[in-house]
Protein backbone atom coordinates (compact mmCIF):
# COMPACT_ATOMS: atom_id res chain seq x y z
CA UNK A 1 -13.90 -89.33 -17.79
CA UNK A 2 -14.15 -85.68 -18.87
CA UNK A 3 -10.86 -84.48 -20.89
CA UNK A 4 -9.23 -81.03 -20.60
CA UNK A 5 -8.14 -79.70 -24.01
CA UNK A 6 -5.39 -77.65 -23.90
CA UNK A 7 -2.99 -75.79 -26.61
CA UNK A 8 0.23 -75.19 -25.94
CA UNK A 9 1.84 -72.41 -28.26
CA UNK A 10 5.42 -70.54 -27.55
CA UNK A 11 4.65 -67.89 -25.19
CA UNK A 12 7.01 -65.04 -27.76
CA UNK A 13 3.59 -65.11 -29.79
CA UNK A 14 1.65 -63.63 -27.21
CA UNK A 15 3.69 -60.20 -26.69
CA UNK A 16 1.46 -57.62 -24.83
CA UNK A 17 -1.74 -59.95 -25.31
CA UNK A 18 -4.28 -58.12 -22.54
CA UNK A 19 -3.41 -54.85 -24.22
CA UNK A 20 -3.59 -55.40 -28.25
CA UNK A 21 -7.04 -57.09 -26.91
CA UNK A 22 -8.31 -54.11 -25.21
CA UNK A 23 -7.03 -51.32 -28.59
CA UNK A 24 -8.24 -53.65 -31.46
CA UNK A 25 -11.08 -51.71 -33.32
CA UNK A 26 -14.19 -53.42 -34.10
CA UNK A 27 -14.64 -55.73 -37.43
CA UNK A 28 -16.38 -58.47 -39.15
CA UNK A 29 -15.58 -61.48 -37.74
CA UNK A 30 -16.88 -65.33 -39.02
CA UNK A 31 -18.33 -67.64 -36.17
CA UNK A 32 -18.70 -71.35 -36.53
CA UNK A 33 -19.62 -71.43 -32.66
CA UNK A 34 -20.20 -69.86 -29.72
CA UNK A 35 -19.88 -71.55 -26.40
CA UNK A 36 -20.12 -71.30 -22.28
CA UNK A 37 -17.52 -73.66 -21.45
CA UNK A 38 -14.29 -73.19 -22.73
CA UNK A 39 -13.47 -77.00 -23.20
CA UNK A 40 -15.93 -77.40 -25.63
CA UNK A 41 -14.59 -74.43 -27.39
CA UNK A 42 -11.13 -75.88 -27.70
CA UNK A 43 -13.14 -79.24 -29.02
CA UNK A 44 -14.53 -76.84 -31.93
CA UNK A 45 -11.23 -75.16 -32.84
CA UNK A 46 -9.85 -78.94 -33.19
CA UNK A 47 -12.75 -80.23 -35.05
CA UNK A 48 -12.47 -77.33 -37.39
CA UNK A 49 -8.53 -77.80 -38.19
CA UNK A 50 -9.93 -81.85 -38.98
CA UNK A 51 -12.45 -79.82 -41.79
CA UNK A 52 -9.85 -77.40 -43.20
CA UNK A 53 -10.50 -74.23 -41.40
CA UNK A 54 -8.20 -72.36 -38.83
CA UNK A 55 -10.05 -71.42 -36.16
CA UNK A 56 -9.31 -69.20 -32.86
CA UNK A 57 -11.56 -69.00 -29.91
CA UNK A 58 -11.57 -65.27 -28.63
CA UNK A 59 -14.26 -64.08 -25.59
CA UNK A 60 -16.97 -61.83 -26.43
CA UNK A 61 -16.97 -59.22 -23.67
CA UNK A 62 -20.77 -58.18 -23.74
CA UNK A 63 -22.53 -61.49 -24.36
CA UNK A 64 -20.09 -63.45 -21.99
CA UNK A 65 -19.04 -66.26 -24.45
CA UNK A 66 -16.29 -68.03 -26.02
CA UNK A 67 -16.85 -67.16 -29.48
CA UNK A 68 -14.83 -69.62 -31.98
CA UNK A 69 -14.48 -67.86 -35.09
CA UNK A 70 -11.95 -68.21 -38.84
CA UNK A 71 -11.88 -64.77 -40.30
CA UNK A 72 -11.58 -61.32 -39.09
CA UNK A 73 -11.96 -58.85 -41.34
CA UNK A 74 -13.02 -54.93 -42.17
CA UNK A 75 -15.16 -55.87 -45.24
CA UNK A 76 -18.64 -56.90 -44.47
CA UNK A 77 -18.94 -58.22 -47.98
CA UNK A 78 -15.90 -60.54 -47.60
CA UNK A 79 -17.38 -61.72 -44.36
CA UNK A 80 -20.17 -62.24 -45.80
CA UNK A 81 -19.15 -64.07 -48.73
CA UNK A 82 -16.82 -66.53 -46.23
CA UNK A 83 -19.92 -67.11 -44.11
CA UNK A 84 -21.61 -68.33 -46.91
CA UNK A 85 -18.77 -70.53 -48.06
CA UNK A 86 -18.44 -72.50 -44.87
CA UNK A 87 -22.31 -72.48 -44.65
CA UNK A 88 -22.43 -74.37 -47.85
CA UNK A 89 -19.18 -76.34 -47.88
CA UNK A 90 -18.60 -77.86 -44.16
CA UNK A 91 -20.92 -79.35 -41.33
CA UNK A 92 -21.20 -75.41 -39.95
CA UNK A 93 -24.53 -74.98 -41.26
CA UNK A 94 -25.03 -72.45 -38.61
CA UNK A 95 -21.88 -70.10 -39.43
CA UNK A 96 -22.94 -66.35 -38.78
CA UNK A 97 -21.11 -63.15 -39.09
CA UNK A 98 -20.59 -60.60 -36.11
CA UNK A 99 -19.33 -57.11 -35.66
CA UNK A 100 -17.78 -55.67 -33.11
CA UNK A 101 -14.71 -56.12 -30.73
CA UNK A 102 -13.43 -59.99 -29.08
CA UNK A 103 -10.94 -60.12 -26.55
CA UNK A 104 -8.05 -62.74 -26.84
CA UNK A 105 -8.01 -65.80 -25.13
CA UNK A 106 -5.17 -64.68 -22.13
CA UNK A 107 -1.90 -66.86 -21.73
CA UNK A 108 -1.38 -68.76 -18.95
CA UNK A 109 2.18 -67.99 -18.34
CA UNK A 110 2.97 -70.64 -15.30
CA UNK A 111 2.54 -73.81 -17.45
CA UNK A 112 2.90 -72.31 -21.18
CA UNK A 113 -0.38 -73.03 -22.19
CA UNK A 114 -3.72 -71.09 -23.51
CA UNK A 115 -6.99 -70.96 -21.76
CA UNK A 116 -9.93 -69.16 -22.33
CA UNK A 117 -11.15 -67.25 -19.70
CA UNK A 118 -15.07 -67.76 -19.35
CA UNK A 119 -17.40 -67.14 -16.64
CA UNK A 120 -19.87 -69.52 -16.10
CA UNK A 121 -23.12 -69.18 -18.09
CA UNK A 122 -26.01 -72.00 -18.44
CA UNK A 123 -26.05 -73.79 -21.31
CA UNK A 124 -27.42 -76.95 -23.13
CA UNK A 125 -25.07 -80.02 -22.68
CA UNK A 126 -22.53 -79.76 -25.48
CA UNK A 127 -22.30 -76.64 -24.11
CA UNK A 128 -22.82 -74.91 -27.20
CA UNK A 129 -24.97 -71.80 -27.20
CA UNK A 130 -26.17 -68.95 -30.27
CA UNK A 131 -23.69 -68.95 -32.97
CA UNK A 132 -21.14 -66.30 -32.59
CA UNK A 133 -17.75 -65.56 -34.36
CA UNK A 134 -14.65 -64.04 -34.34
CA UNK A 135 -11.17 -64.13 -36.27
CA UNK A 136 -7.84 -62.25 -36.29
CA UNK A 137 -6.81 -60.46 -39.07
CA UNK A 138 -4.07 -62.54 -39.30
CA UNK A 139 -6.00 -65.76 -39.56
CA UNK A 140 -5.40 -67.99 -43.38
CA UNK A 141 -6.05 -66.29 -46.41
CA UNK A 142 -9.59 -67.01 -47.46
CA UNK A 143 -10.01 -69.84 -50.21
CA UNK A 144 -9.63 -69.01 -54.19
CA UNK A 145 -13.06 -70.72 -54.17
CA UNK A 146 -16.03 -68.65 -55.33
CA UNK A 147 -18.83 -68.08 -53.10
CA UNK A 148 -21.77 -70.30 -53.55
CA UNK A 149 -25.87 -68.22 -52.44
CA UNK A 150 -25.84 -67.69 -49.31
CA UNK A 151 -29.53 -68.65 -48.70
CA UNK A 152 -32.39 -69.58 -51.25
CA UNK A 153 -34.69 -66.71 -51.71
CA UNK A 154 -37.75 -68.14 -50.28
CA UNK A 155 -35.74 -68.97 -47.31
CA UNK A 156 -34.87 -65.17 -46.04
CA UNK A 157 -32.59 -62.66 -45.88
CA UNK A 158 -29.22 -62.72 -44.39
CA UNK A 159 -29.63 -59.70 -42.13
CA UNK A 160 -26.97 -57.55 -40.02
CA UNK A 161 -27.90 -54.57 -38.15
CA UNK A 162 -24.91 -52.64 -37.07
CA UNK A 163 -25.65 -50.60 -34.33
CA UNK A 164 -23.06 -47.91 -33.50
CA UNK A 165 -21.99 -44.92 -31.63
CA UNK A 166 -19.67 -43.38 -33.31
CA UNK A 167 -16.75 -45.81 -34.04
CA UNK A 168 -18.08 -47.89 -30.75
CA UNK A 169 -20.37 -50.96 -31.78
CA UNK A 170 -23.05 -51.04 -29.38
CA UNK A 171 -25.06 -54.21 -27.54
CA UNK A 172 -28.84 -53.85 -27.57
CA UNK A 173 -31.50 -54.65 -29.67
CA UNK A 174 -33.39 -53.79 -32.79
CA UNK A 175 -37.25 -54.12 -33.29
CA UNK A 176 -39.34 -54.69 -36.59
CA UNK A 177 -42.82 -54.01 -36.56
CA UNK A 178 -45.25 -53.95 -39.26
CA UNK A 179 -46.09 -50.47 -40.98
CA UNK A 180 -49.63 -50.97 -41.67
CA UNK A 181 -50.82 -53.09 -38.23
CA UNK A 182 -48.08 -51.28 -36.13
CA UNK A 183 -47.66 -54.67 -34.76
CA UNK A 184 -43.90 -55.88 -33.62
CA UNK A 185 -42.77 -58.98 -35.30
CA UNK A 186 -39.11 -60.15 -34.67
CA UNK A 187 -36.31 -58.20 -31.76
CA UNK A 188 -33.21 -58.87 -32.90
CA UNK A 189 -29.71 -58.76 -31.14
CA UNK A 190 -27.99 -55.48 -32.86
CA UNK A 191 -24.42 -56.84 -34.94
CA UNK A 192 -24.94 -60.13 -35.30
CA UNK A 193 -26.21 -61.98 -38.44
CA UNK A 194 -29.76 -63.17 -38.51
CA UNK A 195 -31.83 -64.79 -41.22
CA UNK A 196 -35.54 -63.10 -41.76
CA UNK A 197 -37.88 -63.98 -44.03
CA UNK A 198 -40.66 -60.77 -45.27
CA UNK A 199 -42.62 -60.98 -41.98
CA UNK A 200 -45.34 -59.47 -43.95
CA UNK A 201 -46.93 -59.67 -47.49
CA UNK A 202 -46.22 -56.57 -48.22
CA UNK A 203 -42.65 -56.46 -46.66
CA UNK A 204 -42.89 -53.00 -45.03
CA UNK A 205 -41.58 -52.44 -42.23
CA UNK A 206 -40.98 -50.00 -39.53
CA UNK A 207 -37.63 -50.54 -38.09
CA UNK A 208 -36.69 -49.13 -34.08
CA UNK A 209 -33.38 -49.56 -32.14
CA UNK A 210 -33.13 -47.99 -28.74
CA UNK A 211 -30.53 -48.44 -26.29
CA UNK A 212 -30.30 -46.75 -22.73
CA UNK A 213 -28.41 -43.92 -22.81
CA UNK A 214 -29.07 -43.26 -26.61
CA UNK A 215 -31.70 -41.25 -28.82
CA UNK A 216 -33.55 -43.50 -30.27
CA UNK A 217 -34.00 -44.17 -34.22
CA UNK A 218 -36.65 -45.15 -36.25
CA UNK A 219 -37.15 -45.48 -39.85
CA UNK A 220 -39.32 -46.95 -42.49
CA UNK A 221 -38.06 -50.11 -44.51
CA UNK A 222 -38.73 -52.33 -47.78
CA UNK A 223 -37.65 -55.70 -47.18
CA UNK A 224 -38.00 -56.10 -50.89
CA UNK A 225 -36.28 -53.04 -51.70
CA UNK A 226 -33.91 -52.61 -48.98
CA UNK A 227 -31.31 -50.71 -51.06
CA UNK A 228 -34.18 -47.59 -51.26
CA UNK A 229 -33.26 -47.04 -47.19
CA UNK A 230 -30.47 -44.81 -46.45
CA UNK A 231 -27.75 -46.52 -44.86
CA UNK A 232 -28.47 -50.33 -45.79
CA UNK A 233 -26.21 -52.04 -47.91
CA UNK A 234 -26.61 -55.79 -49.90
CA UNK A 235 -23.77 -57.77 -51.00
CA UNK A 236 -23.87 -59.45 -54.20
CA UNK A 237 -25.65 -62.74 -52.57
CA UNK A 238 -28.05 -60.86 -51.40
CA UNK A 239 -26.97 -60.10 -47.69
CA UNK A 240 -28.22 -56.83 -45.99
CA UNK A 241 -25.99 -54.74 -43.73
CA UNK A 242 -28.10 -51.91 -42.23
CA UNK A 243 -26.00 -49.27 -40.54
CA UNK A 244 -27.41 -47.27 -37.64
CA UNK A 245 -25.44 -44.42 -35.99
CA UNK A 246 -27.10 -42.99 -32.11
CA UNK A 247 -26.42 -40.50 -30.43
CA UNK A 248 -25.74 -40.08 -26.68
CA UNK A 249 -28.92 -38.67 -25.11
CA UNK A 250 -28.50 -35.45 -22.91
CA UNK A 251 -29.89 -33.49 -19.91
CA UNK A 252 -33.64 -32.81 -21.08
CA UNK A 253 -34.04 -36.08 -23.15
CA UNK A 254 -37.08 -38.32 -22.10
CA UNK A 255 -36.00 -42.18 -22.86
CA UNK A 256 -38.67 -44.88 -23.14
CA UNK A 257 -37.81 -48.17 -21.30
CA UNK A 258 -38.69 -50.52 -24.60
CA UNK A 259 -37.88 -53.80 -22.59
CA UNK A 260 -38.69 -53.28 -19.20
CA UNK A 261 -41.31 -55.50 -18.76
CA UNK A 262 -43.63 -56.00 -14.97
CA UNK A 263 -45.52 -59.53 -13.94
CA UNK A 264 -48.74 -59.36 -13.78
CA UNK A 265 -50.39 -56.68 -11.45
CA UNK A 266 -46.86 -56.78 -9.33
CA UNK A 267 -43.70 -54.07 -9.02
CA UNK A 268 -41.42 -57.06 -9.83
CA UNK A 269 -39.63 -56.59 -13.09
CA UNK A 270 -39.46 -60.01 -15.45
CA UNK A 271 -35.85 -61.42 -16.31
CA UNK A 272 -36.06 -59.98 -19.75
CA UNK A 273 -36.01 -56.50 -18.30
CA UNK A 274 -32.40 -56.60 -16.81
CA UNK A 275 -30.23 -55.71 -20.10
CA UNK A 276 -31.84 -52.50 -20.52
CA UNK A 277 -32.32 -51.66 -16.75
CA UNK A 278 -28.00 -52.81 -16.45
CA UNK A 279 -27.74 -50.15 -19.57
CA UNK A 280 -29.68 -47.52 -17.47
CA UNK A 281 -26.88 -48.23 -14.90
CA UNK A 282 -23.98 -47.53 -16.95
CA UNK A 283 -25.15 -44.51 -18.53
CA UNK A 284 -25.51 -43.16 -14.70
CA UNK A 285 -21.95 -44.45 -14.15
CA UNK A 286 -20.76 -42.78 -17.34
CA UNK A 287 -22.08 -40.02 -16.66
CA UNK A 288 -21.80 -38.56 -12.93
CA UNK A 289 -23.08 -35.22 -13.47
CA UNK A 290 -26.56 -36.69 -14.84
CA UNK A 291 -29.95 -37.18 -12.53
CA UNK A 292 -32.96 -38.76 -13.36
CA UNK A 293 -36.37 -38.99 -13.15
CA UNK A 294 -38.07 -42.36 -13.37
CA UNK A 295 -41.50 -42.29 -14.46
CA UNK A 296 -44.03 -44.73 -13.73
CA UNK A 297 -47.31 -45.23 -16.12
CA UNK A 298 -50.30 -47.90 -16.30
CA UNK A 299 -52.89 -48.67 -18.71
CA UNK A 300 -56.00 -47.16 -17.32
CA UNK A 301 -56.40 -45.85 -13.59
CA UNK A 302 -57.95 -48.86 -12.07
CA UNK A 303 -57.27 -49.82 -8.57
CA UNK A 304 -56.28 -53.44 -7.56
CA UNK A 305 -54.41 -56.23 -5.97
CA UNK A 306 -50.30 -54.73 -6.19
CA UNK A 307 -47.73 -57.84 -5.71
CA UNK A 308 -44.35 -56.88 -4.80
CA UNK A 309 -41.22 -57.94 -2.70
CA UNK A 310 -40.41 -58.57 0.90
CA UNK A 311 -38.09 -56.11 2.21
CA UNK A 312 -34.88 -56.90 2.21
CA UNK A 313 -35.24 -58.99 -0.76
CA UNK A 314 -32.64 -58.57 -3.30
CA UNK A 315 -34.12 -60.77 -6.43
CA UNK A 316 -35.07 -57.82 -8.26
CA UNK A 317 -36.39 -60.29 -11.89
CA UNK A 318 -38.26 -63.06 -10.26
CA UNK A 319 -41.73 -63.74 -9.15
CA UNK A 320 -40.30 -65.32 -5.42
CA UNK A 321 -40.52 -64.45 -1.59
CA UNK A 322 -43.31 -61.77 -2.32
CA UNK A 323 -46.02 -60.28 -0.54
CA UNK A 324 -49.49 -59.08 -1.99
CA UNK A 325 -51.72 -56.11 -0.95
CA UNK A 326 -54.01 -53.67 -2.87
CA UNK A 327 -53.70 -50.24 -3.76
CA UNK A 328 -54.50 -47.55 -7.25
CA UNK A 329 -53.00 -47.58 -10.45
CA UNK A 330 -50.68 -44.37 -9.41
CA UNK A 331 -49.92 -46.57 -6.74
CA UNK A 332 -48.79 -49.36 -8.90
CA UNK A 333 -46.86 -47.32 -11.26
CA UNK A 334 -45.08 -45.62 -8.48
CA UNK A 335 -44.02 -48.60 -6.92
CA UNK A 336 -42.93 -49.83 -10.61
CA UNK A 337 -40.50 -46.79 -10.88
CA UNK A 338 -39.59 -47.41 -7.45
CA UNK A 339 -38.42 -51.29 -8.07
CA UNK A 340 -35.94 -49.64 -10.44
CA UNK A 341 -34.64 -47.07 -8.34
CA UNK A 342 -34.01 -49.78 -5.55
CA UNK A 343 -31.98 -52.03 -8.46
CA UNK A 344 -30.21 -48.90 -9.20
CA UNK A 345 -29.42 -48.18 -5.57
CA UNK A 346 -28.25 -52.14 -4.78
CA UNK A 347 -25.85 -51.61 -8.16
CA UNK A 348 -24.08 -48.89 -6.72
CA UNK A 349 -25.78 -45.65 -7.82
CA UNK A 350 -26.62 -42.54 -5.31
CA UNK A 351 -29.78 -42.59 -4.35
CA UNK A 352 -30.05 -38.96 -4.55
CA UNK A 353 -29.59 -38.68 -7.89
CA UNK A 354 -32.59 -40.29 -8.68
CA UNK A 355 -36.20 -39.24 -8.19
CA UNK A 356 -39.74 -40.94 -8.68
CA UNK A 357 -43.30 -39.29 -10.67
CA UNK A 358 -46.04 -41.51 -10.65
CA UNK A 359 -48.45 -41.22 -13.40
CA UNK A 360 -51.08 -44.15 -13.24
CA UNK A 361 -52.71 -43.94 -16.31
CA UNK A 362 -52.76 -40.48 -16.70
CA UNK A 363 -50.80 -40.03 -20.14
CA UNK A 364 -51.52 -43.37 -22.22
CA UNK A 365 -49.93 -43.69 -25.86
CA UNK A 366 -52.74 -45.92 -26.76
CA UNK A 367 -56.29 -46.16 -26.48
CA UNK A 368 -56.44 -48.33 -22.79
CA UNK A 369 -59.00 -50.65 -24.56
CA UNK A 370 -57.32 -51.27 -27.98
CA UNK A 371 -54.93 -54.29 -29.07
CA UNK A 372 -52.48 -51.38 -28.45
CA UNK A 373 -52.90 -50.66 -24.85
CA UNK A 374 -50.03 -52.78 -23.60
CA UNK A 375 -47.67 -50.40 -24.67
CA UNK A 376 -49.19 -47.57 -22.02
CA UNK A 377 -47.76 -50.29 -19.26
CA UNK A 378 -44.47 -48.55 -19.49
CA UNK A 379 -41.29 -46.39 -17.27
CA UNK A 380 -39.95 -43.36 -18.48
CA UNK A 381 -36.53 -41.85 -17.80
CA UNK A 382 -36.20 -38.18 -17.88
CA UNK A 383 -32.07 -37.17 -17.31
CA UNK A 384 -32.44 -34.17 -15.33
């Protein structure tokens, strides 16, 4: 028989809950779990009292989970350091620090009890998903206990890439690809704690975070030197925090599409692309005055077989209900750009702020028959 776990805590301690959630700046927090259903996240915060720690559950706005988390802090190095700690001294092997803002678990006020409000999201069966974290500033004191390495060296780096705008921590991703090949090795979710080992012999890198609605960055890095880059700072266990600052793009900015991905000689965008297409989105609802230009591009201008969907069918990231026929590469790319417009349009934006230009393969980045050429399979955005 499946058990409900609930705690029930005076309802005095919860005065103006909603709105000290919403004003909270962003900090460090330490994560023993992160989870999908929020009785297994009242199962962790138990379990963790049995091991010593106080733990609070707290929902992550952005990635939709119940993160369950024991310190909350503003210094990355005493996050860090606490990570480490419970890494080495309890059962959470998988402890990881995150940055950013967690909204409360909400009070239900008609029986006196706390809940945490989740929306449903698949996960495996102890319902336990990526490793999150979060903790109040509040929370127990941390331990007099001296931090032990966080990691052995020829296990990796302790990595945290915090991505802001401004004073706002921002979701998205950041990319690492090799200097020399110019080849991408690891995307990594932008402030949250990752372990990465060189990558490469040589350990340089060339690092690239771009978020809709943002310029992007790029800069060179040492993994073995990481203190030479401007902006990246390692803790005395050896932990790197790499601080990136964007800026809000403007009218006359061209923005790449990174992770906007097609199938296969189709219009049909894969699953992966939907983040950055939903980020597209809220820059246009951010900012009303702004019109774009979606440009469509192929690798090389060979005509061909051009899959797409039926009308009326609103799966915009799956390969279902489709139809086939044949047509050019501008053809193809048009009908690319289009499949985003028609997304845009279904999530609420006027269609007449948008317009299509398609290329074919017109204006590659790459030569069309080099290991490169996948990149010239790309949508541009051009806020008008």
């Amino acid at each position: 028989m499946k058990t409900r776990l609930f705690f029930a805590l005076p309802l005095f301690l919860f005065p103006h809950f909603s709105s000290l959630a919403q004003s909270e700046p962003p900090a460090y927090s330490v994560v023993i779990g992160a989870f999908a259903i929020k009785e297994n996240a009242g199962k962790h915060v138990a379990d963790a009292t049995t091991k010593g720690l106080k733990a609070t559950p707290a929902l992550n706005p952005l990635r939709k989970l119940t993160y369950v988390y024991t310190l909350r802090t503003d210094e990355p190095k005493t996050a860090f350091a606490e990570a480490a700690r419970i890494r080495q001294s309890t059962p959470y092997v998988d402890t990881w620090v995150f940055f950013g803002r967690l909204g409360d678990v909400q009070p239900d006020t008609s029986v006196g009890v706390v809940t945490v409000d989740v929306p449903p999201v698949t996960d495996n069966g102890s319902g336990q998903t990526a490793p999150t974290q979060r903790t109040d500033s509040a929370s127990v004191a941390l331990p007099k206990q001296e931090a032990k390495p966080a990691r052995k060296p020829e296990e990796g780096k302790d990595f945290l890439f915090k991505v802001m705008s401004g004073q706002e921590p921002l979701k998205g991703v950041v990319d690492i690809y090799d200097k020399d090949k110019k080849k991408k090795l690891r995307t990594l979710n932008s402030n949250e704690q990752v372990l990465i080992p060189s990558l490469t012999s040589t350990g340089q890198w060339i690092v690239v975070c771009e978020i809709m609605g943002f310029k992007s960055q790029e800069f060179a890095f040492n993994y073995f030197q990481p203190k030479n880059t401007e902006g990246v700072e390692v803790t005395e266990t050896g932990e790197v925090l790499v601080s990136i600052d964007l800026r809000k793009a403007v009218r006359g900015d061209m923005l790449r599409t990174y992770h906007v991905r097609f199938f296969e000689d189709a219009a049909i965008m894969r699953p992966e692309s939907q983040d950055e297409v939903d980020a597209l989105r809220q820059m246009l609802q951010d900012n009303p005055e702004f019109r774009i230009k979606i440009h469509g591009h192929t690798n090389g201008n060979y005509g061909g077989r051009i899959v797409s969907k039926k009308e009326g069918d609103s799966d915009f990231f799956e390969l279902t209900n489709t139809q086939e026929g044949k047509g050019s590469a501008k053809k193809l790319s048009g009908m690319r750009a289009d499949a985003i417009r028609s997304y845009l349009i279904a999530s609420g934006i006027d269609a007449k702020r948008m317009e299509i230009e398609a290329w074919g393969g017109k204006k590659p980045l790459e030569d069309p028959f080099s290991d490169k050429a996948a990149a010239n399979s790309r949508v541009e955005i051009e806020i008008l």
